[in-house]
C-alpha atoms as a PDB file:
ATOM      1  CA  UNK A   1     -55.572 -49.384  34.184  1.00  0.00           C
ATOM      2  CA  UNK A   2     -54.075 -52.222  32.692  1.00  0.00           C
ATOM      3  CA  UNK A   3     -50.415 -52.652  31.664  1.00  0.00           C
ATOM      4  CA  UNK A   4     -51.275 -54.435  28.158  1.00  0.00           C
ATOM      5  CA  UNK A   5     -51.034 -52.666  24.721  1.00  0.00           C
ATOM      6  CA  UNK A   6     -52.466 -55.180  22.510  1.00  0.00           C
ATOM      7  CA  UNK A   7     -52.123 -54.991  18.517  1.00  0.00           C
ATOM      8  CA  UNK A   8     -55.346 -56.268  17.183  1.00  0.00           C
ATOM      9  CA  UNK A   9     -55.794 -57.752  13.683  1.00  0.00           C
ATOM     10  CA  UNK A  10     -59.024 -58.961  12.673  1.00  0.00           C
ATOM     11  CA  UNK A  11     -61.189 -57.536   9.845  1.00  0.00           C
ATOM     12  CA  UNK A  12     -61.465 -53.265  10.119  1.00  0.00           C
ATOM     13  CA  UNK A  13     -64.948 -54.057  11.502  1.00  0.00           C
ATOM     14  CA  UNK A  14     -64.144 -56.484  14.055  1.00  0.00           C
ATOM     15  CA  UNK A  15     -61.488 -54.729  15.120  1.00  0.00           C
ATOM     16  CA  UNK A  16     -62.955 -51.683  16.209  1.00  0.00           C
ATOM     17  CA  UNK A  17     -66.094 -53.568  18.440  1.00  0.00           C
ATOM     18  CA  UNK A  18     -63.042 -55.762  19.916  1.00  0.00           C
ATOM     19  CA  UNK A  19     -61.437 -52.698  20.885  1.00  0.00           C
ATOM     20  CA  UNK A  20     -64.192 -50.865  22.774  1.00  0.00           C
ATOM     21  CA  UNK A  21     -64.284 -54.023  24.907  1.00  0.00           C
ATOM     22  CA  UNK A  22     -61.107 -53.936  26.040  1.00  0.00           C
ATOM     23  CA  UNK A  23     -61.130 -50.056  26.599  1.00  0.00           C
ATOM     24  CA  UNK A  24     -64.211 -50.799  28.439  1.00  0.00           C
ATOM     25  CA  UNK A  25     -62.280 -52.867  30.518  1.00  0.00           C
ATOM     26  CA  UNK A  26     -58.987 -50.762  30.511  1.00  0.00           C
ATOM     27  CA  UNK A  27     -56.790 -52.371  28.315  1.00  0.00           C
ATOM     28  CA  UNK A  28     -55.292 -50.158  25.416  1.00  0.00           C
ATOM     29  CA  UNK A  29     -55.230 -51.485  22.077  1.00  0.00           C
ATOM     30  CA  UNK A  30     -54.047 -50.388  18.311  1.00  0.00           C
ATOM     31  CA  UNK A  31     -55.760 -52.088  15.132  1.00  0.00           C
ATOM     32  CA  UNK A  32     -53.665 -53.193  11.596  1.00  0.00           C
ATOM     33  CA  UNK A  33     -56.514 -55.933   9.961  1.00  0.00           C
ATOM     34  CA  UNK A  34     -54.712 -58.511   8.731  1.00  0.00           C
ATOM     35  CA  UNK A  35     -57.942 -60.057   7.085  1.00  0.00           C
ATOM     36  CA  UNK A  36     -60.009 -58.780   4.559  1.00  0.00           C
ATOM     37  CA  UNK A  37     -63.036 -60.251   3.614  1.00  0.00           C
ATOM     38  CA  UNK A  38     -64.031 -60.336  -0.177  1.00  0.00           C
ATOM     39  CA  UNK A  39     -67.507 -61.446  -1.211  1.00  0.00           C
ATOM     40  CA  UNK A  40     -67.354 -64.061  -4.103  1.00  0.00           C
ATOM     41  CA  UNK A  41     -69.303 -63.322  -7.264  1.00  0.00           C
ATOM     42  CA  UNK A  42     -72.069 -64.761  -7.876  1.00  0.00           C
ATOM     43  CA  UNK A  43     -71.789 -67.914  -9.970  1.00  0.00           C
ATOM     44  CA  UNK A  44     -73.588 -71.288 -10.965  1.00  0.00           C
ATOM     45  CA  UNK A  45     -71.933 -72.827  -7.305  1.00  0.00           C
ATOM     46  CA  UNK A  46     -73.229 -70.206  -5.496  1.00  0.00           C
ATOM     47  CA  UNK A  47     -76.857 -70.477  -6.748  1.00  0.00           C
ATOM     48  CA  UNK A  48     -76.614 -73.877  -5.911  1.00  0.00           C
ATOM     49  CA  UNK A  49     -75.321 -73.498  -2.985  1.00  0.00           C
ATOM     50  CA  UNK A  50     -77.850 -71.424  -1.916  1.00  0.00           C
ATOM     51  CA  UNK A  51     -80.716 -73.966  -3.280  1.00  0.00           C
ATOM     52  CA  UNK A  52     -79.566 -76.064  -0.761  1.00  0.00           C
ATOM     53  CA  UNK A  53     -79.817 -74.084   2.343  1.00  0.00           C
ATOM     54  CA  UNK A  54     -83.829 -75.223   2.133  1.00  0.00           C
ATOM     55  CA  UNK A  55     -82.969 -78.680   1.746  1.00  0.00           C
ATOM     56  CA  UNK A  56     -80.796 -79.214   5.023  1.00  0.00           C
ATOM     57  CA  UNK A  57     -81.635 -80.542   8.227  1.00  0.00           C
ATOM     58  CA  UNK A  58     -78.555 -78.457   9.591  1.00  0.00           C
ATOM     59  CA  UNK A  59     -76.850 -75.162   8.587  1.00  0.00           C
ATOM     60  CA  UNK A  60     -73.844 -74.457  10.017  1.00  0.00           C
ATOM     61  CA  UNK A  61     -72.309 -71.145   9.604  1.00  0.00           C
ATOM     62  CA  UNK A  62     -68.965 -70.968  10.878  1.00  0.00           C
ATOM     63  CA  UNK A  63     -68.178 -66.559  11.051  1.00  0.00           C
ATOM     64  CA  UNK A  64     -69.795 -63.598  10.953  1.00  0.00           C
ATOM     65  CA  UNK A  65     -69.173 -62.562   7.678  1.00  0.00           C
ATOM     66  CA  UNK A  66     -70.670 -65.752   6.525  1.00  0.00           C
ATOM     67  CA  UNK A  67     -73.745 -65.286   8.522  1.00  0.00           C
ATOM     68  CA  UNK A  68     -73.993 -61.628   6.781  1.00  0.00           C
ATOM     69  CA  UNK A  69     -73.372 -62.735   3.539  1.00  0.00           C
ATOM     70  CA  UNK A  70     -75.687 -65.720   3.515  1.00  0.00           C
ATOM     71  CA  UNK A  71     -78.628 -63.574   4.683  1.00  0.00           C
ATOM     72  CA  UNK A  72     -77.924 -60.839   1.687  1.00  0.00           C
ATOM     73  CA  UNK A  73     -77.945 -63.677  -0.958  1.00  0.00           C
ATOM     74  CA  UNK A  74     -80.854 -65.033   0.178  1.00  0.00           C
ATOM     75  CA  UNK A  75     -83.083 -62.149   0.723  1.00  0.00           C
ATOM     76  CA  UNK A  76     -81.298 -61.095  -3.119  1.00  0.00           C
ATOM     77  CA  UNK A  77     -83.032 -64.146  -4.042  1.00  0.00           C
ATOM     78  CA  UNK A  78     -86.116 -63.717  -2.971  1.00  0.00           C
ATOM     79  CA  UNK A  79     -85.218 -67.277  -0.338  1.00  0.00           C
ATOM     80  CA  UNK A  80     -87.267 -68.060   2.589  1.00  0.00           C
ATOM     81  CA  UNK A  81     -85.394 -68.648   5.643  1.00  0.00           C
ATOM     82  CA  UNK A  82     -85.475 -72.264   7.285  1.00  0.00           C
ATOM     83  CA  UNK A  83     -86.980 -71.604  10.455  1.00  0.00           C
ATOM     84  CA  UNK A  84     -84.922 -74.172  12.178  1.00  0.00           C
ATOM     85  CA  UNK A  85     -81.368 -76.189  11.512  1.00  0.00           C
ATOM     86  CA  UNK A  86     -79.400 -73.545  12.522  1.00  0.00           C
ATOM     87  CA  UNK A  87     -75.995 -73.356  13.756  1.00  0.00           C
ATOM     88  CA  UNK A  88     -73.227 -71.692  14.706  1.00  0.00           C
ATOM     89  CA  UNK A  89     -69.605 -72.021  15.942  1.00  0.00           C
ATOM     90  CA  UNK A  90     -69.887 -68.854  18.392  1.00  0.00           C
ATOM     91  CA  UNK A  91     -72.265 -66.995  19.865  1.00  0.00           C
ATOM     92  CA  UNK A  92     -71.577 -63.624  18.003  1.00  0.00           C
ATOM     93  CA  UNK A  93     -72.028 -65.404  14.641  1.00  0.00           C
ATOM     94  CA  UNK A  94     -75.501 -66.693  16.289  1.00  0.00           C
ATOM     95  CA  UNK A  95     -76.941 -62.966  17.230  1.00  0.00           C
ATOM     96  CA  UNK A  96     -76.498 -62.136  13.666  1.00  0.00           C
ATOM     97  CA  UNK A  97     -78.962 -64.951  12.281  1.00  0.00           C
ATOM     98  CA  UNK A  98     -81.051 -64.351  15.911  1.00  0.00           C
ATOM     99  CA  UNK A  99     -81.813 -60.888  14.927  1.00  0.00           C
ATOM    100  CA  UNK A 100     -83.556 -62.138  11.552  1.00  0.00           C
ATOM    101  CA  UNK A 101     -85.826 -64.336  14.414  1.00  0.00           C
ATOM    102  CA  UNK A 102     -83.939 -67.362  13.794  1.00  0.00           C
ATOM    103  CA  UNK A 103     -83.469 -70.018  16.020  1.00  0.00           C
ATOM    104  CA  UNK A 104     -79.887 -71.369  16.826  1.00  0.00           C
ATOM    105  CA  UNK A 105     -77.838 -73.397  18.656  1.00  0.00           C
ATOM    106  CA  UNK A 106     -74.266 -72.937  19.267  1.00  0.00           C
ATOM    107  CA  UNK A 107     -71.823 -74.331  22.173  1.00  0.00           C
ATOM    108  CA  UNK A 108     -72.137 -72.286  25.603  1.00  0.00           C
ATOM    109  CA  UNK A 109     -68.215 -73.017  26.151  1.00  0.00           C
ATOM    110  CA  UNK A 110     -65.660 -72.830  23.289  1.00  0.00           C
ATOM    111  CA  UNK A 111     -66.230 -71.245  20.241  1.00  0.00           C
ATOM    112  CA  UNK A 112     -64.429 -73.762  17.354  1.00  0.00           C
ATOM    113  CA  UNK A 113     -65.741 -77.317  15.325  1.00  0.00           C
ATOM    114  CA  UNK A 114     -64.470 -79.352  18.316  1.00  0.00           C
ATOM    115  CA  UNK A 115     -67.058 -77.420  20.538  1.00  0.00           C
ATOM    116  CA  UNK A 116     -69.880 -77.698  18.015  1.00  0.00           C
ATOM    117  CA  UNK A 117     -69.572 -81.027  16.684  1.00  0.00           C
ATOM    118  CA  UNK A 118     -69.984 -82.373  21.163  1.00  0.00           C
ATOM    119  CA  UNK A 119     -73.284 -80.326  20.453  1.00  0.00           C
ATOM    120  CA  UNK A 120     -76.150 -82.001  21.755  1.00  0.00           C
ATOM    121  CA  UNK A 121     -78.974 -80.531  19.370  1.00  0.00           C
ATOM    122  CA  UNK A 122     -76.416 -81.617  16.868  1.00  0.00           C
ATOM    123  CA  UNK A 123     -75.876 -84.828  17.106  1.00  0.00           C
ATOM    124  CA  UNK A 124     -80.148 -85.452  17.349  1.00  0.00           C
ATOM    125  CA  UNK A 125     -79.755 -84.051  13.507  1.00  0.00           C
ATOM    126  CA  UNK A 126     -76.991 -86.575  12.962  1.00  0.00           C
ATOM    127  CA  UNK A 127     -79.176 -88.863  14.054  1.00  0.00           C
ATOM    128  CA  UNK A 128     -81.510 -88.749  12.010  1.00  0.00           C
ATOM    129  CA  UNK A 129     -81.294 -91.051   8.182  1.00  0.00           C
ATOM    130  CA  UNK A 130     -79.431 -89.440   5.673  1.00  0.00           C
ATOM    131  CA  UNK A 131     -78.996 -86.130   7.236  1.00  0.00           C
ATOM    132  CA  UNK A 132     -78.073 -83.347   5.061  1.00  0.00           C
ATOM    133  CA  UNK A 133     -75.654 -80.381   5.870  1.00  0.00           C
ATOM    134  CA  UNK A 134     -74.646 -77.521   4.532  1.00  0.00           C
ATOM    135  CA  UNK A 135     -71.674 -75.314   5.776  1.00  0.00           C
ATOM    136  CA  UNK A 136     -71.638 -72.056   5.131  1.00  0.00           C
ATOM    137  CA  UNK A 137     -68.102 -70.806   5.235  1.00  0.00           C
ATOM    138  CA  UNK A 138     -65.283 -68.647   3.044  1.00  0.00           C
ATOM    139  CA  UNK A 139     -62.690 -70.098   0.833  1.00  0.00           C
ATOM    140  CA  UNK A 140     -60.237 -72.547   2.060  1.00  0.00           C
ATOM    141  CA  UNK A 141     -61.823 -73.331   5.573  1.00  0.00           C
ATOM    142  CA  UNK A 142     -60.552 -76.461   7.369  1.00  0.00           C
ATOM    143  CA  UNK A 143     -61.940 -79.926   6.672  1.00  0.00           C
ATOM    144  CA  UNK A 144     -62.138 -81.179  10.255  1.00  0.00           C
ATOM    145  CA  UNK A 145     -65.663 -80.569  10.463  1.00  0.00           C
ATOM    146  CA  UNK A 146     -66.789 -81.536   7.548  1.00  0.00           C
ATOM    147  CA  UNK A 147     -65.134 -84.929   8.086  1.00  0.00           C
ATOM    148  CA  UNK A 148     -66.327 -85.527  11.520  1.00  0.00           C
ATOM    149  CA  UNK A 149     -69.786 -85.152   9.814  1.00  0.00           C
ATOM    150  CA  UNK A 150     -69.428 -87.464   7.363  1.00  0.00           C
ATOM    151  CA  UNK A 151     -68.010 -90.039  10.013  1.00  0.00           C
ATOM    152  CA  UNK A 152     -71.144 -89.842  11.695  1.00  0.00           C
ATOM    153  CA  UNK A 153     -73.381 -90.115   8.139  1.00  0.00           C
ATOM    154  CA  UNK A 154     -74.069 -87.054   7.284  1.00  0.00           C
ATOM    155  CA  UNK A 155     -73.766 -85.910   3.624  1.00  0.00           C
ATOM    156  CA  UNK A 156     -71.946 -82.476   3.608  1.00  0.00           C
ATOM    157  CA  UNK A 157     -72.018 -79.854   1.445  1.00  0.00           C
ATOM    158  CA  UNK A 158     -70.300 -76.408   1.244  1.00  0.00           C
ATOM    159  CA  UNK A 159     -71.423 -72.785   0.689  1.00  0.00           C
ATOM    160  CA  UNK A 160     -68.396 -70.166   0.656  1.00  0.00           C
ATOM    161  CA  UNK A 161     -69.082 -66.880   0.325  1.00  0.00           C
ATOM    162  CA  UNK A 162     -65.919 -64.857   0.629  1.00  0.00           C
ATOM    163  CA  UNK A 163     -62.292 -65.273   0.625  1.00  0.00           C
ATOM    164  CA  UNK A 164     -59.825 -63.683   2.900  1.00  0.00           C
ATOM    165  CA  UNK A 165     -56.886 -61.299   1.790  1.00  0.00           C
ATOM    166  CA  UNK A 166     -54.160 -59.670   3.053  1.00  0.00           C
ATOM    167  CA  UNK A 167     -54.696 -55.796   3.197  1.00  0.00           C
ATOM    168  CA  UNK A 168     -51.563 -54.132   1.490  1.00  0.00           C
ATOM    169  CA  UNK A 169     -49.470 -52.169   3.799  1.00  0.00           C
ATOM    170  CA  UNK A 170     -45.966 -50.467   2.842  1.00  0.00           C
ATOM    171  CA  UNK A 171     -42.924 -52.777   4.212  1.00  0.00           C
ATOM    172  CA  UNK A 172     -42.024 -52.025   8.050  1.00  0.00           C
ATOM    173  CA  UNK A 173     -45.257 -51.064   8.918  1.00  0.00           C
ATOM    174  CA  UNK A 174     -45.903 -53.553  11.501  1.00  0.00           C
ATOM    175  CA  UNK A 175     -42.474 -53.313  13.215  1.00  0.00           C
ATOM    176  CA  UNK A 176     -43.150 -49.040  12.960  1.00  0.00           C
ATOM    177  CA  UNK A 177     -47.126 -49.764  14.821  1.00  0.00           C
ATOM    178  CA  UNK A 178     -45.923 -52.063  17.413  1.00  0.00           C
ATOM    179  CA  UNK A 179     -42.919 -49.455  18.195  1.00  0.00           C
ATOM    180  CA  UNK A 180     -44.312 -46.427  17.684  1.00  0.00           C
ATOM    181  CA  UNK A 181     -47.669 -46.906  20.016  1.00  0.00           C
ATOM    182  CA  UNK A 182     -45.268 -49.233  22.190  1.00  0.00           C
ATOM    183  CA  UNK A 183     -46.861 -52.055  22.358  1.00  0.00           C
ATOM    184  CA  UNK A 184     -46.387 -55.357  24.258  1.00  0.00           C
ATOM    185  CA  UNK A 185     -49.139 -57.945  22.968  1.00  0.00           C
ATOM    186  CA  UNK A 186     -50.381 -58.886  19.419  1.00  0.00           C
ATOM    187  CA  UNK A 187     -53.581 -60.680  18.868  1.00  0.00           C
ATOM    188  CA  UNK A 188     -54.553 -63.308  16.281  1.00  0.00           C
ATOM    189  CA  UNK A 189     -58.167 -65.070  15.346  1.00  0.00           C
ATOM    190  CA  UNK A 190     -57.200 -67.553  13.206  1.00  0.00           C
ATOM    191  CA  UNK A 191     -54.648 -69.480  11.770  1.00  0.00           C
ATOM    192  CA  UNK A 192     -55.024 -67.610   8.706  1.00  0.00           C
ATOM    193  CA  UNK A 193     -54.353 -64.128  10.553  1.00  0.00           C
ATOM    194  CA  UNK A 194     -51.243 -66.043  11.846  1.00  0.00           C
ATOM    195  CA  UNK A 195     -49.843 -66.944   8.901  1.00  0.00           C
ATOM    196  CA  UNK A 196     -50.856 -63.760   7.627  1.00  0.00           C
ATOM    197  CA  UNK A 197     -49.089 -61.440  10.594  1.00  0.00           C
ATOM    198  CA  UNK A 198     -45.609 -63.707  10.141  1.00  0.00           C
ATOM    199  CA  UNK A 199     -45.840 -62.821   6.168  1.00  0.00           C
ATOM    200  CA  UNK A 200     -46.577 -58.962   6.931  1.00  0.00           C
ATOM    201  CA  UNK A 201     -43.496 -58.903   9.725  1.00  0.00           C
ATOM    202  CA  UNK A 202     -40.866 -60.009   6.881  1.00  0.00           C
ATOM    203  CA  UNK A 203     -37.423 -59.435   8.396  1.00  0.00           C
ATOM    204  CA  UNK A 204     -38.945 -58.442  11.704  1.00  0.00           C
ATOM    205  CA  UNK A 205     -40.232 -61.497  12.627  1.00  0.00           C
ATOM    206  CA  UNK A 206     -37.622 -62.901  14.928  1.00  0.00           C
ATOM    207  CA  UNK A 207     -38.034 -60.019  17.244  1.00  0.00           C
ATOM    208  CA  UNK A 208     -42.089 -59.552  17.141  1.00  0.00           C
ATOM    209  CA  UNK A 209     -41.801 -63.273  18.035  1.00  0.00           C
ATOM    210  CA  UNK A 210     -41.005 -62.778  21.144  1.00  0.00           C
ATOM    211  CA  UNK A 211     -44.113 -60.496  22.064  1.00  0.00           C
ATOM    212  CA  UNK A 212     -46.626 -62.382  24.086  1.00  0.00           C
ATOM    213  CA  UNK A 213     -49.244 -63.632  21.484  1.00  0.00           C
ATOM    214  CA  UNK A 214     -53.044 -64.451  21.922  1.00  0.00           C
ATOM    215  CA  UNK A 215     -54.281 -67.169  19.921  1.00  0.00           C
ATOM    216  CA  UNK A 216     -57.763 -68.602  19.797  1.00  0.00           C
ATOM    217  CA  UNK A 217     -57.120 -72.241  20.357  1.00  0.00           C
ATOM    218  CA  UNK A 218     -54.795 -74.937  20.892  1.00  0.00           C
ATOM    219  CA  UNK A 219     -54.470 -75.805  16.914  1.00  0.00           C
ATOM    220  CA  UNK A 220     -53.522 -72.220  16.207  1.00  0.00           C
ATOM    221  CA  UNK A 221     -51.397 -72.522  19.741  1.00  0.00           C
ATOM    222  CA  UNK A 222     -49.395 -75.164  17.849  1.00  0.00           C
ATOM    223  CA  UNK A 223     -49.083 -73.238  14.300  1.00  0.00           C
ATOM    224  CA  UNK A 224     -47.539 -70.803  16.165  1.00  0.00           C
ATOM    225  CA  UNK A 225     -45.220 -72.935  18.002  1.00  0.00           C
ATOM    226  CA  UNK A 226     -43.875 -74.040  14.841  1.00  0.00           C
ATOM    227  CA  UNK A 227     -43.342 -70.554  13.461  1.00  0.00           C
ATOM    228  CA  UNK A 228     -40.880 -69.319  16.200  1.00  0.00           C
ATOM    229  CA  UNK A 229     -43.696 -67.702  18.377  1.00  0.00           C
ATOM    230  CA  UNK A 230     -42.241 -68.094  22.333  1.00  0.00           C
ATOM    231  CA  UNK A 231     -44.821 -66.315  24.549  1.00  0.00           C
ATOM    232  CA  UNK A 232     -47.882 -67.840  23.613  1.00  0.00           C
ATOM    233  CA  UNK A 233     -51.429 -67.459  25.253  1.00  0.00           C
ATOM    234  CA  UNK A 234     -54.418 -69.903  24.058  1.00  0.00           C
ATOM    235  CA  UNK A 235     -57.474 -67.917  24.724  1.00  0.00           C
ATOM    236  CA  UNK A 236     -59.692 -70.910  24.538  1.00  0.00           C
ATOM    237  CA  UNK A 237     -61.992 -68.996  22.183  1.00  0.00           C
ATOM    238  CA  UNK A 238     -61.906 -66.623  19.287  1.00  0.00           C
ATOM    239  CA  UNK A 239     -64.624 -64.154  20.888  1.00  0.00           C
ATOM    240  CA  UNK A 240     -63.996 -60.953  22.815  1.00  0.00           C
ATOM    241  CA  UNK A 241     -64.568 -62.433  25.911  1.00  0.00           C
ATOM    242  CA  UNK A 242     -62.249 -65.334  26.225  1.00  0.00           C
ATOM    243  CA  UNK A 243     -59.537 -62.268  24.559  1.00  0.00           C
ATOM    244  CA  UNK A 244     -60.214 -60.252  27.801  1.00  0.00           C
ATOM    245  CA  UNK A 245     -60.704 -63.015  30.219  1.00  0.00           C
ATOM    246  CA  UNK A 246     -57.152 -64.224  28.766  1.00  0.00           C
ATOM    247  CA  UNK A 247     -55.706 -61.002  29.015  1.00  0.00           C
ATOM    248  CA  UNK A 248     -56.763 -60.516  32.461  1.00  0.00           C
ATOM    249  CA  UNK A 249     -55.377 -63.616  33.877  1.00  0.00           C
ATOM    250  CA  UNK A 250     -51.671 -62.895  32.085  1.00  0.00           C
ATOM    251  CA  UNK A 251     -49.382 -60.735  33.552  1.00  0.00           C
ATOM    252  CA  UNK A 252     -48.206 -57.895  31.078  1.00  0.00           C
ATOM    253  CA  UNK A 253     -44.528 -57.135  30.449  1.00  0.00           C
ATOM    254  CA  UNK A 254     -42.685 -54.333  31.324  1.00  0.00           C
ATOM    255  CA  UNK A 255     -43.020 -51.218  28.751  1.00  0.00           C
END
């Protein structure tokens, strides 16, 4: 049985799949999401948005709730699905679309824009004259990949879907989880859930700070650098397992 008892944050949903992993595995594990995910309303944007999904040569959905979204808008629309141009950052976000019998490609190692953009299927799109793509995404996502694809001639376009909130919890009720159920790790997907676990923490911070934290990649490695974190483990992916194969190669700290 493993000595780690890790706070996990990601949406409710999430949350409870990533945790019947790790007990799988052995590794104990409480859940506070720090992420909720709110569909947008429909609007004019989002019909066109969705117009467009035909049009591409690439889709590129970049999370899970994005994948689920995009498929209940379409079928609410009455929208074929492309039978190719599909792609993913991960491969969880992938069996999603698979399971509607779509084809896509997605990186075999690391789960993030970097991984996707050295894509080899991708870069044949790119490749092509005036290559359209359409990112399918929530509010507020980061630019990189849109701007490496536009470097390389593609005209980009954007679909969000959602926006991510902050549940509302009663003050102290981080410090009381991570005390009360003793535990020695906390776990973060995204630089969002970061900044979104230092806001929760309030006064605490300077003390949770210290607990070993497991971040997704080196850019969310470095956000939490310069936020105070000081034990800080870069999972190399967001998915459960580069979590567990991360967890199992750190030694756990004393209860």
């Amino acid at each position: 049985m493993s000595r780690w008892r890790l706070l996990l944050t990601r949406p409710e949903e999430e949350c409870a799949a990533l945790a019947q992993t790790l007990a799988e595995a052995g590794i104990t594990s409480a859940s506070l999401p720090l992420l909720a995910i709110e569909p947008l309303a429909p609007d004019a944007a989002l019909r066109q948005g969705l117009a467009k999904v035909a049009q591409a040569q690439a889709i590129i959905v970049v999370s899970k709730p994005a994948a689920r979204l995009l498929l209940e808008q379409l079928d609410q629309a009455g929208s074929a699905l492309p039978a190719t141009g599909w792609f993913t950052v991960g491969e969880a976000t992938a069996r999603i679309l698979q399971a509607r019998g779509l084809t896509v490609a997605f990186p075999s190692a690391g789960d993030d824009s970097e991984a996707l953009l050295a894509l080899a299927t991708l870069r044949q799109v790119l490749a092509a004259p005036a290559s359209q793509v359409l990112i399918v995404r929530g509010q507020g996502g980061r630019e990189l990949l849109a701007e490496r694809l536009a470097e390389q001639g593609a005209s980009v376009d954007y679909l969000e879907l959602y926006r991510r909130c902050l549940p509302t919890y009663p003050p102290g009720t981080l410090a009381r989880r991570i005390d009360g159920e003793r535990l020695n790790g906390l776990v973060v997907s995204s630089g969002q859930g970061l900044a979104h676990l230092q806001q929760i923490a309030g006064t605490d911070w300077p003390r949770l700070s210290c607990l070993p934290l497991f971040v997704p990649s080196p850019r969310v490695a470095d956000q939490a650098r310069e936020l105070g974190a000081l034990q800080i483990v870069d999972c190399r992916g967001a998915g459960a397992a580069a979590l567990l194969a991360a967890v199992q190669r750190t030694a756990a700290p004393a209860l």
